[in-house]
C-alpha atoms as a PDB file:
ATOM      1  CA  UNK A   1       0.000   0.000   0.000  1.00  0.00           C
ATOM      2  CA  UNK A   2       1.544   3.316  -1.386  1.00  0.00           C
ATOM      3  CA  UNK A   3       2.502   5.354   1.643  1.00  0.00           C
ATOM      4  CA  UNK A   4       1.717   3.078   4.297  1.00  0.00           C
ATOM      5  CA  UNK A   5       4.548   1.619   7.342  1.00  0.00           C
ATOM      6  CA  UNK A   6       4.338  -1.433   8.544  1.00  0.00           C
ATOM      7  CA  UNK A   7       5.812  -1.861  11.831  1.00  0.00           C
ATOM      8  CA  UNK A   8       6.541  -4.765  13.305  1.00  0.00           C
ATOM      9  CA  UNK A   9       7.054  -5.463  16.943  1.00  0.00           C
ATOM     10  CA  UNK A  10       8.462  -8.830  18.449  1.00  0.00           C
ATOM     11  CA  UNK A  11       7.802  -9.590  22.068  1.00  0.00           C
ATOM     12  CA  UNK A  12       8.818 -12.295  24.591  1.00  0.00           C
ATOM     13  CA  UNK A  13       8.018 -11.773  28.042  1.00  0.00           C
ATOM     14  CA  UNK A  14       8.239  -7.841  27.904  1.00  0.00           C
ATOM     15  CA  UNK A  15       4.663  -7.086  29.136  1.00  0.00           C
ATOM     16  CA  UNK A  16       6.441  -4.729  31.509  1.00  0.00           C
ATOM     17  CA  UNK A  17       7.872  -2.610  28.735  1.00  0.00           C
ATOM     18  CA  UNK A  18       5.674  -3.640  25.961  1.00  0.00           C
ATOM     19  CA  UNK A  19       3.076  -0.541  26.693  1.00  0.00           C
ATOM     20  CA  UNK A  20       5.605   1.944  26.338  1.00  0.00           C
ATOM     21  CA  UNK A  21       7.125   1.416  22.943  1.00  0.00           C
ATOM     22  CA  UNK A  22       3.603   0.759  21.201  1.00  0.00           C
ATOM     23  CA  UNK A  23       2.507   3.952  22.655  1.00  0.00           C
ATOM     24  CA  UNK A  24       5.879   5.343  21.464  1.00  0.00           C
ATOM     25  CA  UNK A  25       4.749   3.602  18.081  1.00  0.00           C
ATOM     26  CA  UNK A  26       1.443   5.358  18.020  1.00  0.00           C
ATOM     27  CA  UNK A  27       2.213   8.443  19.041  1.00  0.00           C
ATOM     28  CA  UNK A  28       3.855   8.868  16.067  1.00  0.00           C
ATOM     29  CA  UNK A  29       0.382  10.170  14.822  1.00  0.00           C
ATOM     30  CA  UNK A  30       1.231   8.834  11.293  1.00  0.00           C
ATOM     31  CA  UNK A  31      -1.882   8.582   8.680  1.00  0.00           C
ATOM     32  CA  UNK A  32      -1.565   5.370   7.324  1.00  0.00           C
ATOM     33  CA  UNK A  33       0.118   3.459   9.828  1.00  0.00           C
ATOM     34  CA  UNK A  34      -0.276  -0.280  11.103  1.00  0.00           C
ATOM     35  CA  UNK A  35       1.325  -1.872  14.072  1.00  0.00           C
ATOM     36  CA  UNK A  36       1.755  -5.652  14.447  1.00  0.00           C
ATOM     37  CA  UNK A  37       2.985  -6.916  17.513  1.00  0.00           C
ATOM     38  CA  UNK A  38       4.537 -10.412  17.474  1.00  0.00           C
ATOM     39  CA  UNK A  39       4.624 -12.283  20.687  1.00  0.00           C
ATOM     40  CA  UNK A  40       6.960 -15.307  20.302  1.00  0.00           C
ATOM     41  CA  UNK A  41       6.152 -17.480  23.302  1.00  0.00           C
ATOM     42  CA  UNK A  42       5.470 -15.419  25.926  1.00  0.00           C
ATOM     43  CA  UNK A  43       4.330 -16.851  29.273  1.00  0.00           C
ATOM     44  CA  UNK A  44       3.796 -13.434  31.191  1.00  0.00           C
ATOM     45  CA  UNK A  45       1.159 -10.626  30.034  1.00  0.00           C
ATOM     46  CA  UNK A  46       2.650  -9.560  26.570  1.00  0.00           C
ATOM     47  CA  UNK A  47      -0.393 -10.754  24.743  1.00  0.00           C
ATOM     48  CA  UNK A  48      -2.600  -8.701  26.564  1.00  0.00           C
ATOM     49  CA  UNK A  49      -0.660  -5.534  26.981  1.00  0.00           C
ATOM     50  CA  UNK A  50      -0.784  -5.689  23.122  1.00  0.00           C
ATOM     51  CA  UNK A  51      -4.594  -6.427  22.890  1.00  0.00           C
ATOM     52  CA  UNK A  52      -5.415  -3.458  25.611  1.00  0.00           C
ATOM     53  CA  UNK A  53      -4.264  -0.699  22.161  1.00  0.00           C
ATOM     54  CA  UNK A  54      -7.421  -2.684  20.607  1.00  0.00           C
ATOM     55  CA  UNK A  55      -7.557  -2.117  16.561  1.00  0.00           C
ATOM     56  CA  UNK A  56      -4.789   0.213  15.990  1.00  0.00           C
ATOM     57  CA  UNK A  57      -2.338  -3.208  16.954  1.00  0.00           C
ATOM     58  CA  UNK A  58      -2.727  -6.298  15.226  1.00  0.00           C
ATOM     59  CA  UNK A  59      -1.731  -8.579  17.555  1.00  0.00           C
ATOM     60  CA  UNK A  60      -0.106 -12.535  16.155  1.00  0.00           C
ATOM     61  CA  UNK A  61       1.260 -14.928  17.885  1.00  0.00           C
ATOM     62  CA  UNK A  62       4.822 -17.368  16.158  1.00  0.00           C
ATOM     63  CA  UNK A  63       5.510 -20.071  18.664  1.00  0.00           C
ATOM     64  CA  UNK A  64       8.667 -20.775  18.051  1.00  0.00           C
ATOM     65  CA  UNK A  65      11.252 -18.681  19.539  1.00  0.00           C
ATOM     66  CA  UNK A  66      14.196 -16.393  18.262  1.00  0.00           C
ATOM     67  CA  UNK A  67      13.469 -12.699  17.516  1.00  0.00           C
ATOM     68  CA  UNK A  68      14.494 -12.886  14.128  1.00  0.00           C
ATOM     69  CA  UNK A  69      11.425 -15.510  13.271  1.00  0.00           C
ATOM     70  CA  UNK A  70       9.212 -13.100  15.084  1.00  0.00           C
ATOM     71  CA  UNK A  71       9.981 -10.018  12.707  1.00  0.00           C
ATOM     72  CA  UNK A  72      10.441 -12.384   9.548  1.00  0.00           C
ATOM     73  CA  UNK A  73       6.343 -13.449  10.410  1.00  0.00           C
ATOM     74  CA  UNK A  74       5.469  -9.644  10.744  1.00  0.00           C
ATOM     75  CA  UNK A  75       7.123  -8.828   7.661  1.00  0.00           C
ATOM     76  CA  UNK A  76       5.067 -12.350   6.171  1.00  0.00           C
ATOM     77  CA  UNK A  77       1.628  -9.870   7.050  1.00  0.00           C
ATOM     78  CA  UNK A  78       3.109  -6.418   6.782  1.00  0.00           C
ATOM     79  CA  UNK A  79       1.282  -4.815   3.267  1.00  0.00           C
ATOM     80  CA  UNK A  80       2.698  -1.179   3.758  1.00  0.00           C
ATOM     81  CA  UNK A  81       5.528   0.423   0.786  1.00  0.00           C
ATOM     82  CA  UNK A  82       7.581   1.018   4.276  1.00  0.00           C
ATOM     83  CA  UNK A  83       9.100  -1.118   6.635  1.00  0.00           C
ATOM     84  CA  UNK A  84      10.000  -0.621  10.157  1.00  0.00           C
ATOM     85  CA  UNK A  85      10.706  -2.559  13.693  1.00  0.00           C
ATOM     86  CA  UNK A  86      10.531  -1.946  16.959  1.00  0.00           C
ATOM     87  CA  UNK A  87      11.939  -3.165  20.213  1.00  0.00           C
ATOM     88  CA  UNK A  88       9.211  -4.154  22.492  1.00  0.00           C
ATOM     89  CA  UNK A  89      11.814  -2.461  25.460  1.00  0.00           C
ATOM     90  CA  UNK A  90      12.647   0.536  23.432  1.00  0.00           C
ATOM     91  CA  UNK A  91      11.062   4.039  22.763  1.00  0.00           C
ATOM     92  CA  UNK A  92      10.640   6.396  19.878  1.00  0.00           C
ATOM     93  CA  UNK A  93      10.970  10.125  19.618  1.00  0.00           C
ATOM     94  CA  UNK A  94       7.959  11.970  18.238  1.00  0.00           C
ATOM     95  CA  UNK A  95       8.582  12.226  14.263  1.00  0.00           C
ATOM     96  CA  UNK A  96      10.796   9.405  13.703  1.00  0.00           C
ATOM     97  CA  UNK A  97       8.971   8.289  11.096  1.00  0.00           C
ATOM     98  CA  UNK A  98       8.018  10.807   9.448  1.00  0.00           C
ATOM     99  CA  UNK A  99      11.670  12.267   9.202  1.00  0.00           C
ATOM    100  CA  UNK A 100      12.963   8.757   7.941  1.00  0.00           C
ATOM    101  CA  UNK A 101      10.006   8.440   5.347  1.00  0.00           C
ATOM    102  CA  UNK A 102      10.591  11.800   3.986  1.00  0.00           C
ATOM    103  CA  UNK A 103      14.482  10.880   3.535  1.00  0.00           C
ATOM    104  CA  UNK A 104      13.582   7.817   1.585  1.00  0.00           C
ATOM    105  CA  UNK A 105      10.485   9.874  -0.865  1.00  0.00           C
ATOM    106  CA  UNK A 106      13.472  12.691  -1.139  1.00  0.00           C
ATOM    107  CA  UNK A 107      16.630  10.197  -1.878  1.00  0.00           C
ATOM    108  CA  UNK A 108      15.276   7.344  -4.470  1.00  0.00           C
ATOM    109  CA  UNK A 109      19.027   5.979  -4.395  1.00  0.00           C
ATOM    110  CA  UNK A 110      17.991   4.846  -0.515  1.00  0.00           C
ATOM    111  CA  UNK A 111      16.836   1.367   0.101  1.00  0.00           C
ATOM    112  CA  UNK A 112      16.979   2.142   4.265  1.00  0.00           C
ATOM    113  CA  UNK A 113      17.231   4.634   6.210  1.00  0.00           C
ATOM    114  CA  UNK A 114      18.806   4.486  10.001  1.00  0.00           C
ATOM    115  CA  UNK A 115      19.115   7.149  12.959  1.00  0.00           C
ATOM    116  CA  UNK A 116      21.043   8.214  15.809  1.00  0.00           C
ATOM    117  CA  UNK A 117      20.251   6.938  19.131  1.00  0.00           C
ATOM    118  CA  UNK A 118      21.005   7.131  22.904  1.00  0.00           C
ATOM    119  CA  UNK A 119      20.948   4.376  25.747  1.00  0.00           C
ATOM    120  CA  UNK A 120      19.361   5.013  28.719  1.00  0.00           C
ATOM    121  CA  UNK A 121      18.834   3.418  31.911  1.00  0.00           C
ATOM    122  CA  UNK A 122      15.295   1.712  32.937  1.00  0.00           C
ATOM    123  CA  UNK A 123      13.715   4.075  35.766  1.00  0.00           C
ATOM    124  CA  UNK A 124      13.123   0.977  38.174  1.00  0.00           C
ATOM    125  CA  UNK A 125      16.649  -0.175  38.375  1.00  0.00           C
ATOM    126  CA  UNK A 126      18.030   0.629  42.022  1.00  0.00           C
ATOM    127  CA  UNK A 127      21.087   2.770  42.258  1.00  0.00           C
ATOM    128  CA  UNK A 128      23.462  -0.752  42.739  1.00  0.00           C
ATOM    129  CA  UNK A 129      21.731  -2.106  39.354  1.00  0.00           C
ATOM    130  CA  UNK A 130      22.564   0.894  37.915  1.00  0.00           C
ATOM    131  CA  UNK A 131      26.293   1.189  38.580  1.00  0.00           C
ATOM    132  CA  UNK A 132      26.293  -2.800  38.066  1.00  0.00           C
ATOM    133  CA  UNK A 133      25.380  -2.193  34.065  1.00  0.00           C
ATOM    134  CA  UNK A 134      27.947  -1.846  31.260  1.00  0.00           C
ATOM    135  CA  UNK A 135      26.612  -0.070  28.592  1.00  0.00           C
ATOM    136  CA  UNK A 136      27.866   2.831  25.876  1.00  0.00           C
ATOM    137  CA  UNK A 137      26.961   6.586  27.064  1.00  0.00           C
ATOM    138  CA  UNK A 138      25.907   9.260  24.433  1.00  0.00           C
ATOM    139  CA  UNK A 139      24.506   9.388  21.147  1.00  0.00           C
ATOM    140  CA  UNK A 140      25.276   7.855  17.876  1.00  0.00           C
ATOM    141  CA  UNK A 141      24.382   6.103  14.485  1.00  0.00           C
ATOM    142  CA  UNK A 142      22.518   3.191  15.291  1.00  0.00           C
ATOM    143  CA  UNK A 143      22.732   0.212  12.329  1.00  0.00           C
ATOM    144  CA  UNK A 144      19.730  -1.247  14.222  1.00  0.00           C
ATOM    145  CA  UNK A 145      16.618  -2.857  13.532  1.00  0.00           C
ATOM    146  CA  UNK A 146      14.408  -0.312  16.028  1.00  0.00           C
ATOM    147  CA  UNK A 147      16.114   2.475  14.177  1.00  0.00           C
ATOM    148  CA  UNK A 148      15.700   1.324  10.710  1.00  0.00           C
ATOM    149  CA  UNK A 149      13.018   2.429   8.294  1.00  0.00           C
ATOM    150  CA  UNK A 150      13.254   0.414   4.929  1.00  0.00           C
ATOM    151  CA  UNK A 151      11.456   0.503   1.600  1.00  0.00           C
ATOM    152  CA  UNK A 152       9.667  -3.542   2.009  1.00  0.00           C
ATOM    153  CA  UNK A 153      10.332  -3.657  -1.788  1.00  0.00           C
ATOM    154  CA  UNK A 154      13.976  -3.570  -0.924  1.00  0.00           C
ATOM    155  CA  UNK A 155      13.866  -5.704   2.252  1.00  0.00           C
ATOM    156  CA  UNK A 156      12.305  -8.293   0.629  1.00  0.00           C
ATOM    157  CA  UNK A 157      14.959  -8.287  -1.935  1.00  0.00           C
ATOM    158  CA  UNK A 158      17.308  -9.001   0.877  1.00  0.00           C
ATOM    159  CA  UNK A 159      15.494 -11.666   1.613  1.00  0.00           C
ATOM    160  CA  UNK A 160      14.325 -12.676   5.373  1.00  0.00           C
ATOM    161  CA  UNK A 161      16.260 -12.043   8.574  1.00  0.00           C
ATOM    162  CA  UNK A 162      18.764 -15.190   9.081  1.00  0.00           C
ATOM    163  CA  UNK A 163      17.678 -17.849  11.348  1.00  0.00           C
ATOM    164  CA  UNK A 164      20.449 -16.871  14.639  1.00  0.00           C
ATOM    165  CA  UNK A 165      20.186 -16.383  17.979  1.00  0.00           C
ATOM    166  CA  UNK A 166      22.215 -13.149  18.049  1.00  0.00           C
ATOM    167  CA  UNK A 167      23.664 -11.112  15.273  1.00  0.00           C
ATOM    168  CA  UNK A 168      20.606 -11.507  13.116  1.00  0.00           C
ATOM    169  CA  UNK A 169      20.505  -8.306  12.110  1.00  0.00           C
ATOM    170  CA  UNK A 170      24.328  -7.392  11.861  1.00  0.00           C
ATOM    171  CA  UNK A 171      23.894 -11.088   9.455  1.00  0.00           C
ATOM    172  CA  UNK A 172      20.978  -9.404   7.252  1.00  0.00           C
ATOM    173  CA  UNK A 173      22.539  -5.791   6.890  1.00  0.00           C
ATOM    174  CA  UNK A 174      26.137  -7.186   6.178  1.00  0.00           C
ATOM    175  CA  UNK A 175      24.185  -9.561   3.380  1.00  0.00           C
ATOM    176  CA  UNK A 176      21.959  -6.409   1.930  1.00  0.00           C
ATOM    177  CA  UNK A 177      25.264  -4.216   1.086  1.00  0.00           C
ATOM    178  CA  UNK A 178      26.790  -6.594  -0.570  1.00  0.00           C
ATOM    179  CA  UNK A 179      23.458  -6.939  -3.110  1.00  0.00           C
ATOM    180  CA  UNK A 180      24.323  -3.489  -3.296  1.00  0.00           C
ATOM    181  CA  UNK A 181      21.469  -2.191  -1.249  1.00  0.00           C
ATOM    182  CA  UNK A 182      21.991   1.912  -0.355  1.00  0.00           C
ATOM    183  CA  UNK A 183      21.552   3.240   3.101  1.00  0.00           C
ATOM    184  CA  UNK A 184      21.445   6.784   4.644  1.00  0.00           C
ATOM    185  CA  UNK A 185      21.706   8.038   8.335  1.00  0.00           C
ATOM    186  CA  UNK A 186      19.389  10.911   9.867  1.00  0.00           C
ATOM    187  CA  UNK A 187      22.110  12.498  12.466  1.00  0.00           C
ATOM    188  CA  UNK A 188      18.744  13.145  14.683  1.00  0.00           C
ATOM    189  CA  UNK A 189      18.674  11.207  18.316  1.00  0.00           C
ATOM    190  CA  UNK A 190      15.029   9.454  17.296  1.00  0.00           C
ATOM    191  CA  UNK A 191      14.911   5.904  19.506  1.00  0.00           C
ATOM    192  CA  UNK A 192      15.975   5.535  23.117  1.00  0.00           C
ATOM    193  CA  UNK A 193      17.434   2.436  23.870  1.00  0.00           C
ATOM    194  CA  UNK A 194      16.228   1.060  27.445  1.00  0.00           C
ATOM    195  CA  UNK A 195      19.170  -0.504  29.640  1.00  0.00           C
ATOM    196  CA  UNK A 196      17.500  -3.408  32.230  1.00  0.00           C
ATOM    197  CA  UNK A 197      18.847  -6.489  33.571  1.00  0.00           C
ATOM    198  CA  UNK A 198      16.930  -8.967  30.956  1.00  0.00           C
ATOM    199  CA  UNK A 199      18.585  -7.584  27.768  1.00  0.00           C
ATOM    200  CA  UNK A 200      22.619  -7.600  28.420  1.00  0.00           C
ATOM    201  CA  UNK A 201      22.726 -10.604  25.863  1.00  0.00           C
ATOM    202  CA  UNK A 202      21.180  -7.863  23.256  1.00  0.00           C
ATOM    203  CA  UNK A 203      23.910  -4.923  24.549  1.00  0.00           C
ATOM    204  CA  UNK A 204      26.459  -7.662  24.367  1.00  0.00           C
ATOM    205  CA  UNK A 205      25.808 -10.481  22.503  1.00  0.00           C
ATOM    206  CA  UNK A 206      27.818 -13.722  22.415  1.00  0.00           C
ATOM    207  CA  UNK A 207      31.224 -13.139  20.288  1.00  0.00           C
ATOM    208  CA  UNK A 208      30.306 -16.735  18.608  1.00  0.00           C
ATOM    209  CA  UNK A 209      27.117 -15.618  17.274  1.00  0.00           C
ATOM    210  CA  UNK A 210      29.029 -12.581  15.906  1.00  0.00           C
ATOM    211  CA  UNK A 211      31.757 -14.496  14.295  1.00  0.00           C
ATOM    212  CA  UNK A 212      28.812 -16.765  12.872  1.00  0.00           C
ATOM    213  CA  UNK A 213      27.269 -13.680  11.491  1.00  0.00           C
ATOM    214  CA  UNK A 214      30.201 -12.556  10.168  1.00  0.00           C
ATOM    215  CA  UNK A 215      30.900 -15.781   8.461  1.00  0.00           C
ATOM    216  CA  UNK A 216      27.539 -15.749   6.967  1.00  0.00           C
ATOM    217  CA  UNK A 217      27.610 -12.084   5.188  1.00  0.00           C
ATOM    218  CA  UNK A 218      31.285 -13.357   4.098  1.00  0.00           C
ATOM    219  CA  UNK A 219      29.686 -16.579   2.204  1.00  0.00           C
ATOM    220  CA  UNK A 220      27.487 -14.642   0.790  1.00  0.00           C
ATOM    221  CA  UNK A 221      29.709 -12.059  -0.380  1.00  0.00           C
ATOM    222  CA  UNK A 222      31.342 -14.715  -2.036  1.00  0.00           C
ATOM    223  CA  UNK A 223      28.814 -16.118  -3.268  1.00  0.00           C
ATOM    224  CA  UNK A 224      27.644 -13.072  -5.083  1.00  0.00           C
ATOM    225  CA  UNK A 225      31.096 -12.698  -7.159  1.00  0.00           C
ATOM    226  CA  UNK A 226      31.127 -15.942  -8.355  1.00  0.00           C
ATOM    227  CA  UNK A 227      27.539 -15.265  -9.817  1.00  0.00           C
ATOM    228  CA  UNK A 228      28.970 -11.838 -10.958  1.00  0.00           C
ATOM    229  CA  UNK A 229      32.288 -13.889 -12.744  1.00  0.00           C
END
């Protein structure tokens, strides 16, 4: 649909933050605008924290877990031109999208567009949690998928988000450049990226599923130049 973004939102277990990054999602206050949430196995409240928005969220469950199934189902459903994610834990600022959609209608040569974005702390961690938590301080590009905005012509190109535990993303982006997909960064702070003590694997993920990312957008840039010889 020409003009419409699809945004997709994988959950597991994050009823507690869920709330705040669909509302994040919605305030937006983009015409033309649909929301599915994917809950991949949850066993708390996610399901229902995604259900209380009513018919602005579309709300679909994918039992098997791994985040990158979850978004690869809500891209399966998602009919708008534009394609976007976001982290059931994080939060957007007010005109995200519609600064990233107006880069991509203003630069044809973009397939994807990313931001800059800041870390912050959860307000319920306790002052020991706090100094306990490793994370990076100040703004910056973020290559992530909660910051990206994509044309779904050109994702689907791409093809679907690799089947990994971590590095999913870092797999799928690596593997999209080297089909010689374009992308462009809006030097605007536009997600906040919640710090808590259930994501450290996603703030540091396991060097092995890095180097197993890595390996896969290598194959494939092989891959690609034999097909090229």
């Amino acid at each position: 649909m020409r003009g419409i973004v699809s945004v997709v939102i994988p959950v597991r277990n994050g009823a507690r933050y869920l709330g705040e990054a669909i509302e994040s999602v919605l305030d937006q206050r983009r015409q033309g605008m649909e929301v599915i949430v994917v809950d991949n196995g949850s066993t708390d409240g996610s399901p229902s924290v995604a259900e209380s928005f009513g018919s602005p969220v579309r709300l679909i469950h994918e039992p098997v877990c791994g985040a990158a199934r979850a978004r690869n189902s809500g891209v399966s459903l998602a009919g708008g031109e534009f394609l976007a994610f976001q982290d059931a834990d994080d939060l957007w600022a007010h005109g995200k999208l519609e600064r990233q959609i107006n880069e991509l209608e203003a630069r044809h040569d973009l397939d994807m567009v990313f931001t800059h974005g800041e870390n912050f702390l959860s307000p319920e961690l306790t002052e020991e949690q706090r100094r306990a938590v490793s994370f990076h301080r100040g703004a910056g590009p973020f290559i992530l998928p909660s910051a990206m905005v994509a044309r779904r012509e050109s994702f689907l190109r791409a093809g679907p988000l690799p089947d990994l535990r971590e590095g999913e993303f870092i797999a799928w982006y690596g593997m999209a450049l080297s089909m010689g997909l374009r992308s462009g960064v809006i030097p605007e702070t536009l997600i906040y990226r919640r710090v808590h003590l259930a994501n450290s694997t996603r703030l540091a993920p396991n060097p092995r599923d890095l180097l197993q990312a890595a390996k896969m957008v290598l194959d494939h840039q092989r891959g690609t130049k034999r097909e090229e010889r």
